[in-house]
C-alpha atoms as a PDB file:
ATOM      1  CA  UNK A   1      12.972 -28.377 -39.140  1.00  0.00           C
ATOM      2  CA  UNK A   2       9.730 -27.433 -40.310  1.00  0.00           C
ATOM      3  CA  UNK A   3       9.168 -26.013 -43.474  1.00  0.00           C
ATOM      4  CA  UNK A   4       7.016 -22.733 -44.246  1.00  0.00           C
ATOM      5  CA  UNK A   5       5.021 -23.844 -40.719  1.00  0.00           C
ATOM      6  CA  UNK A   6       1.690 -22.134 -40.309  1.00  0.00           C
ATOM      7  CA  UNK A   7       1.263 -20.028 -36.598  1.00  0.00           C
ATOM      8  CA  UNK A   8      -0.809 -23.593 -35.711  1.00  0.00           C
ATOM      9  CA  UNK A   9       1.743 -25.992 -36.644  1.00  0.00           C
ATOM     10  CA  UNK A  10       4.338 -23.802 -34.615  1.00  0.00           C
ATOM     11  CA  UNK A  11       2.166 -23.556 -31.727  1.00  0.00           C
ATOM     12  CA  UNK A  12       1.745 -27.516 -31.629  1.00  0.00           C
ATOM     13  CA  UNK A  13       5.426 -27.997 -32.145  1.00  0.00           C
ATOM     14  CA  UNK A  14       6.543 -25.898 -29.004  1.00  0.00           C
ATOM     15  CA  UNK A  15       3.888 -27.230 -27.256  1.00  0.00           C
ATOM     16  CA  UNK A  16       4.806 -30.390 -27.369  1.00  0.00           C
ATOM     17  CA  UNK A  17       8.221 -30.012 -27.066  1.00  0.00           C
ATOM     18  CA  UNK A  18       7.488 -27.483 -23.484  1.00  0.00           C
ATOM     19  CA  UNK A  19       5.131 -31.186 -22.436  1.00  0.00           C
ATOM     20  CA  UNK A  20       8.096 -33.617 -23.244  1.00  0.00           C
ATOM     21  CA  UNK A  21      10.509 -31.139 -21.054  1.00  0.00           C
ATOM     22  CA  UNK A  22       7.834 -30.753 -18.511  1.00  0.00           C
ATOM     23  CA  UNK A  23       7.702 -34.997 -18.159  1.00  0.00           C
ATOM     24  CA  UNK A  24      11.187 -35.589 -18.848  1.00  0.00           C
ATOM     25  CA  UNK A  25      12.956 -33.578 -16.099  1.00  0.00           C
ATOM     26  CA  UNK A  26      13.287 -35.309 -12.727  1.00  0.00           C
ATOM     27  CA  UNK A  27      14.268 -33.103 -10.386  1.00  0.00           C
ATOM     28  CA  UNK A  28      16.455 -35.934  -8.169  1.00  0.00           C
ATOM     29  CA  UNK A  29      18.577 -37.265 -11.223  1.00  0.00           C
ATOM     30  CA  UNK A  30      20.894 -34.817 -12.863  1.00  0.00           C
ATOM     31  CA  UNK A  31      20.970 -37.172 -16.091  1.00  0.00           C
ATOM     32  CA  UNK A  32      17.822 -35.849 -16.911  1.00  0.00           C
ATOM     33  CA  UNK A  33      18.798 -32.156 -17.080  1.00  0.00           C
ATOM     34  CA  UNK A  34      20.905 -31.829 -19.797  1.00  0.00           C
ATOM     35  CA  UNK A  35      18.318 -33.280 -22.350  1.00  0.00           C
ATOM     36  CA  UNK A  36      15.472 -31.923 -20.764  1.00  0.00           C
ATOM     37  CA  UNK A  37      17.274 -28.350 -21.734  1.00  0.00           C
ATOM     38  CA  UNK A  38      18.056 -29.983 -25.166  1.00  0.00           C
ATOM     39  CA  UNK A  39      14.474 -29.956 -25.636  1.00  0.00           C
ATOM     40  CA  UNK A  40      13.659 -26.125 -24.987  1.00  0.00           C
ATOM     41  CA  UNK A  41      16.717 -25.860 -26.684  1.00  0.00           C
ATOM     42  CA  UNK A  42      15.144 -26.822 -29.309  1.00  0.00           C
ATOM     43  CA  UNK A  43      12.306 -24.455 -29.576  1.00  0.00           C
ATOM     44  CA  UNK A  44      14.414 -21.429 -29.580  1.00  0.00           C
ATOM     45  CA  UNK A  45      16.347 -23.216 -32.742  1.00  0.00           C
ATOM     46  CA  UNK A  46      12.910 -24.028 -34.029  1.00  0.00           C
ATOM     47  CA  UNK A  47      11.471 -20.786 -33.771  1.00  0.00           C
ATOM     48  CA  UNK A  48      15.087 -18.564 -34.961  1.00  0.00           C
ATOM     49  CA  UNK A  49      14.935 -20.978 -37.858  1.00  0.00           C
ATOM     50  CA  UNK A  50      11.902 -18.942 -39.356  1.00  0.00           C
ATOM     51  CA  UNK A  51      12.846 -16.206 -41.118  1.00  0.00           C
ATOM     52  CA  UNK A  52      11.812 -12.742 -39.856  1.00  0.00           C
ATOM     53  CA  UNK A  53       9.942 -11.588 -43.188  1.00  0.00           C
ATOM     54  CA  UNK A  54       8.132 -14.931 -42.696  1.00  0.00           C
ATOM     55  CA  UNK A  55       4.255 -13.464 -43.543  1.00  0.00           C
ATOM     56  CA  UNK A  56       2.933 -16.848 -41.141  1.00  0.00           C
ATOM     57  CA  UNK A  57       4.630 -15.200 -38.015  1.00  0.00           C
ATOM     58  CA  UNK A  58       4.499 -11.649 -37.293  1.00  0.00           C
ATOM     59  CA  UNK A  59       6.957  -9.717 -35.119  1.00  0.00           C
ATOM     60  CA  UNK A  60       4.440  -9.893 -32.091  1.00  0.00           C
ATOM     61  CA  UNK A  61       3.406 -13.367 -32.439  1.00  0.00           C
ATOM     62  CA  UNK A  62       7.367 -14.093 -32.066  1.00  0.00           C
ATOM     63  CA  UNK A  63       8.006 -12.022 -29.184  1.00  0.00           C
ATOM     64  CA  UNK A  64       5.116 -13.905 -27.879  1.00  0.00           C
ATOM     65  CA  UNK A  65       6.614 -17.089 -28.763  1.00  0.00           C
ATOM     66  CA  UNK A  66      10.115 -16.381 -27.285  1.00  0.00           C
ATOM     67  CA  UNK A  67       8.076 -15.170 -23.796  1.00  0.00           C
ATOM     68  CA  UNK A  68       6.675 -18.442 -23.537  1.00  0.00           C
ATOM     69  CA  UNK A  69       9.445 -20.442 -24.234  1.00  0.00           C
ATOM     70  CA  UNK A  70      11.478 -18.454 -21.258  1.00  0.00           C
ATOM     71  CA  UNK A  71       8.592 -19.474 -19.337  1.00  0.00           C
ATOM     72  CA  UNK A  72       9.146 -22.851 -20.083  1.00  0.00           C
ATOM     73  CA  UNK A  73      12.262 -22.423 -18.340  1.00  0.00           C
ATOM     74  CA  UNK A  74      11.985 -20.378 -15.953  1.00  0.00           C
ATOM     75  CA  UNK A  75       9.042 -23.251 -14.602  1.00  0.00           C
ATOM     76  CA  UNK A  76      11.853 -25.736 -14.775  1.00  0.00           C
ATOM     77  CA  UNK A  77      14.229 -23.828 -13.097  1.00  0.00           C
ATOM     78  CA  UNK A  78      11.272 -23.493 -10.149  1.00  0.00           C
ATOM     79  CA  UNK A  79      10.964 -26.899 -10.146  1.00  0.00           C
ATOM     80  CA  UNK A  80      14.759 -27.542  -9.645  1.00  0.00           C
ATOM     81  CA  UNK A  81      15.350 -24.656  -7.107  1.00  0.00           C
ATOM     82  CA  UNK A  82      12.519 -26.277  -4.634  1.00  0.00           C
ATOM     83  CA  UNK A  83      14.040 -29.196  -4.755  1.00  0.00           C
ATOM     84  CA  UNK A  84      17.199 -27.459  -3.768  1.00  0.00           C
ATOM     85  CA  UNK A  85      18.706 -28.354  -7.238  1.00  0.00           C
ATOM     86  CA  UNK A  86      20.510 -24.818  -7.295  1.00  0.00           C
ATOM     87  CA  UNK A  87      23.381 -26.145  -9.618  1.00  0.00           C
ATOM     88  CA  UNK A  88      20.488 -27.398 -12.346  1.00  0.00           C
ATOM     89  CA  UNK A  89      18.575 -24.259 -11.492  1.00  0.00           C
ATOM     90  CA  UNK A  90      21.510 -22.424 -13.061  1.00  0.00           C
ATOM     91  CA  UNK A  91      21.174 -23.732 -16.027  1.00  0.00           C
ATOM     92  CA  UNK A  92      17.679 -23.283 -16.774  1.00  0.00           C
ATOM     93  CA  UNK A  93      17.251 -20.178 -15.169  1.00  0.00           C
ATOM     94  CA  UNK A  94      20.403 -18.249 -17.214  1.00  0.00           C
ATOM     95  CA  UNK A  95      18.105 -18.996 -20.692  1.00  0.00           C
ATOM     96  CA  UNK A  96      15.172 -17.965 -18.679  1.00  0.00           C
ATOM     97  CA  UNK A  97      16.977 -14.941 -17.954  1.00  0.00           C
ATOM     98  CA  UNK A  98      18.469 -13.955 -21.793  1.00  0.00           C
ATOM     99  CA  UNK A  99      15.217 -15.151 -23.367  1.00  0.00           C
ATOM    100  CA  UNK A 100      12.736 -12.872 -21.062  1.00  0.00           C
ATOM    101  CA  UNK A 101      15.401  -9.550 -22.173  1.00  0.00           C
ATOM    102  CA  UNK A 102      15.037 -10.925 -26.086  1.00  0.00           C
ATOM    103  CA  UNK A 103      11.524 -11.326 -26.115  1.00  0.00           C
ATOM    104  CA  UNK A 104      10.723  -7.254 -24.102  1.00  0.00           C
ATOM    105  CA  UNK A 105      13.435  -6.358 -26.800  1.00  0.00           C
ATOM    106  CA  UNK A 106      11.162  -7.980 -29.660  1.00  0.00           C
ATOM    107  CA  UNK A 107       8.034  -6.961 -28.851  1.00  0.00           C
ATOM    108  CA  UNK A 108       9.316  -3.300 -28.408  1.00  0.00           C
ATOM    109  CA  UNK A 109      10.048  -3.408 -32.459  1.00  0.00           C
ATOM    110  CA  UNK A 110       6.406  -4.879 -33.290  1.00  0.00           C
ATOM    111  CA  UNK A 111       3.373  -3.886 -34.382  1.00  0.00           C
ATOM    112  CA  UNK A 112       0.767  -4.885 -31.843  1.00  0.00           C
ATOM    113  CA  UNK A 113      -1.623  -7.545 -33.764  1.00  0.00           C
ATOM    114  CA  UNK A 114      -5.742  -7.485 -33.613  1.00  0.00           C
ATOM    115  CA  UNK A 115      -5.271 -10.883 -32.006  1.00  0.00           C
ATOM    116  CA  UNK A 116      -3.220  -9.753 -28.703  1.00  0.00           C
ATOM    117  CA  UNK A 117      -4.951  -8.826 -25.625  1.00  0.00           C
ATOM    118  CA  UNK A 118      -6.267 -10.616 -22.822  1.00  0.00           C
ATOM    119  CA  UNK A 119      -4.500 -13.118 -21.474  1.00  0.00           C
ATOM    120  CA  UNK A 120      -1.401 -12.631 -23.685  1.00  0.00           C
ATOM    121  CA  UNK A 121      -1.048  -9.217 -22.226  1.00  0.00           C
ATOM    122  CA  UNK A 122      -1.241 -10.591 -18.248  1.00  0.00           C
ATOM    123  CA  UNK A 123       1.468 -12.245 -19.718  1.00  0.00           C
ATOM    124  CA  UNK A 124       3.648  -9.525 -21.094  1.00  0.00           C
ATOM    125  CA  UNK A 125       2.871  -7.516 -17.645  1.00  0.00           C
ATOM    126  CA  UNK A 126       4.175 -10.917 -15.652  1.00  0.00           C
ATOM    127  CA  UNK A 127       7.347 -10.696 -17.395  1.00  0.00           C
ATOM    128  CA  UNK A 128       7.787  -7.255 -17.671  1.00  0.00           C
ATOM    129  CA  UNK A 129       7.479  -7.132 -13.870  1.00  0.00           C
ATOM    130  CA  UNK A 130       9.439 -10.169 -12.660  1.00  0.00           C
ATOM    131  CA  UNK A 131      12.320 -10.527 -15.357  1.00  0.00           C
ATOM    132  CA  UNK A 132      14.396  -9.136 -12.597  1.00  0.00           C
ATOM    133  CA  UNK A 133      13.379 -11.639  -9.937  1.00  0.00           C
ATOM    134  CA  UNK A 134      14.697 -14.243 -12.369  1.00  0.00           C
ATOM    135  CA  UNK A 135      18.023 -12.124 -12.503  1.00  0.00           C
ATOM    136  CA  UNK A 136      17.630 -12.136  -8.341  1.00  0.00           C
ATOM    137  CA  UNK A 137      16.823 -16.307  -8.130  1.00  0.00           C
ATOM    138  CA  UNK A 138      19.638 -16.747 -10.530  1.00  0.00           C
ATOM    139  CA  UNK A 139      22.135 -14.938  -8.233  1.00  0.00           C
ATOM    140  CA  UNK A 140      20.755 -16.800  -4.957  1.00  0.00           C
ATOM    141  CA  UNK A 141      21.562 -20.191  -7.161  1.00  0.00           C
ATOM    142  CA  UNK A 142      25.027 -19.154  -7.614  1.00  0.00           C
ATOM    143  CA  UNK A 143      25.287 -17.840  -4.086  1.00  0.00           C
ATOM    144  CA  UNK A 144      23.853 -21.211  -2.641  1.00  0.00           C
ATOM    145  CA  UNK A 145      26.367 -23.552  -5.240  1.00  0.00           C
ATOM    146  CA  UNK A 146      29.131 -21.395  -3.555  1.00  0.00           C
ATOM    147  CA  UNK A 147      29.990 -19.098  -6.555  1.00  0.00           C
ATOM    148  CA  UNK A 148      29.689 -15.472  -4.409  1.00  0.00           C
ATOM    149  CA  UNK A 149      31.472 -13.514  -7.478  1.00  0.00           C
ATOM    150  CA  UNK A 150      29.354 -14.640 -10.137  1.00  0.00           C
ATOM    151  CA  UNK A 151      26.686 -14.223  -7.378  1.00  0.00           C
ATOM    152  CA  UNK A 152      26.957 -10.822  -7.206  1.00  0.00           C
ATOM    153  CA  UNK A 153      27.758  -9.497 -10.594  1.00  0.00           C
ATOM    154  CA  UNK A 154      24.263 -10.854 -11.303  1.00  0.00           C
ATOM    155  CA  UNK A 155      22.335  -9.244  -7.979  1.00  0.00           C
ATOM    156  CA  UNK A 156      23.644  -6.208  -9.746  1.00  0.00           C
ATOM    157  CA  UNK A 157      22.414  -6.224 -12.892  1.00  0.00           C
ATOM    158  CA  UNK A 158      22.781  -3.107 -14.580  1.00  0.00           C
ATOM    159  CA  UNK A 159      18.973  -1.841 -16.635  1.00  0.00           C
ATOM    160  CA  UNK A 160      17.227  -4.205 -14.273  1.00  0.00           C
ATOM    161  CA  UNK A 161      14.229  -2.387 -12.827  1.00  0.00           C
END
């Protein structure tokens, strides 16, 4: 893992890891789904391995970091659930799902830095405003693979707006 990283060596690392998941998954062969999540699975180790009090990374930057990696797969999941790939969906879209909560739950605790604004706060409002659609799509997959119960304890979701 990376040592002391700077908010620029960070950025490049998750970058690149969100490009080799992007080119890696093929949405017709299942063997490429488990290390296509090993990959963003990797970011989220990547990023918890930096300590909080880390002066590089503030509070906001990581909430910001932990959005984008839920975006990362949440796009997957998309990508899957076109295809009709419901059971791979699953998968992608249940850390699309936790992340998006963790990262509103992060950002609530920070200071807001000079730096935000823009197009980091279209953003925030995206997720903010569709976190429960991913709760919804994740329920449909579950529906469509046949698993009603677990289908509708998530179409239920208690706190979801």
């Amino acid at each position: 893992m990376l040592q002391n990283p700077s908010k620029d060596t960070l950025t490049a690392s998750l970058d690149s890891l969100f490009f080799l998941a992007r080119v890696h998954l093929k949405c017709n062969d299942p063997d490429t789904y488990t290390p296509t999540l090993d990959l963003l699975n990797r970011a989220v180790v990547l990023l918890d391995t930096i300590p909080d009090d880390m002066s590089a990374i503030s509070v906001s930057t990581r909430a910001n970091y932990i959005r984008c990696i839920s975006g990362a797969y949440h796009n997957l999941a998309g990508s899957l659930y076109q295809n009709s790939k419901y059971g791979g969906a699953v998968r992608f879209l249940k850390e699309a799902c936790v992340l998006g909560a963790r990262a509103i739950h992060v950002r609530a605790g920070a200071i807001p830095d000079d730096g935000c604004g823009g197009e980091q706060e279209v953003g925030w409002k995206q997720l903010e405003e569709q976190l429960f659609r991913r709760w919804e799509l994740l329920a449909v997959c579950y529906s469509k693979i046949g698993d009603r119960k677990v289908s509708l304890c998530f179409s239920y979701r208690p706190g979801i707006k």
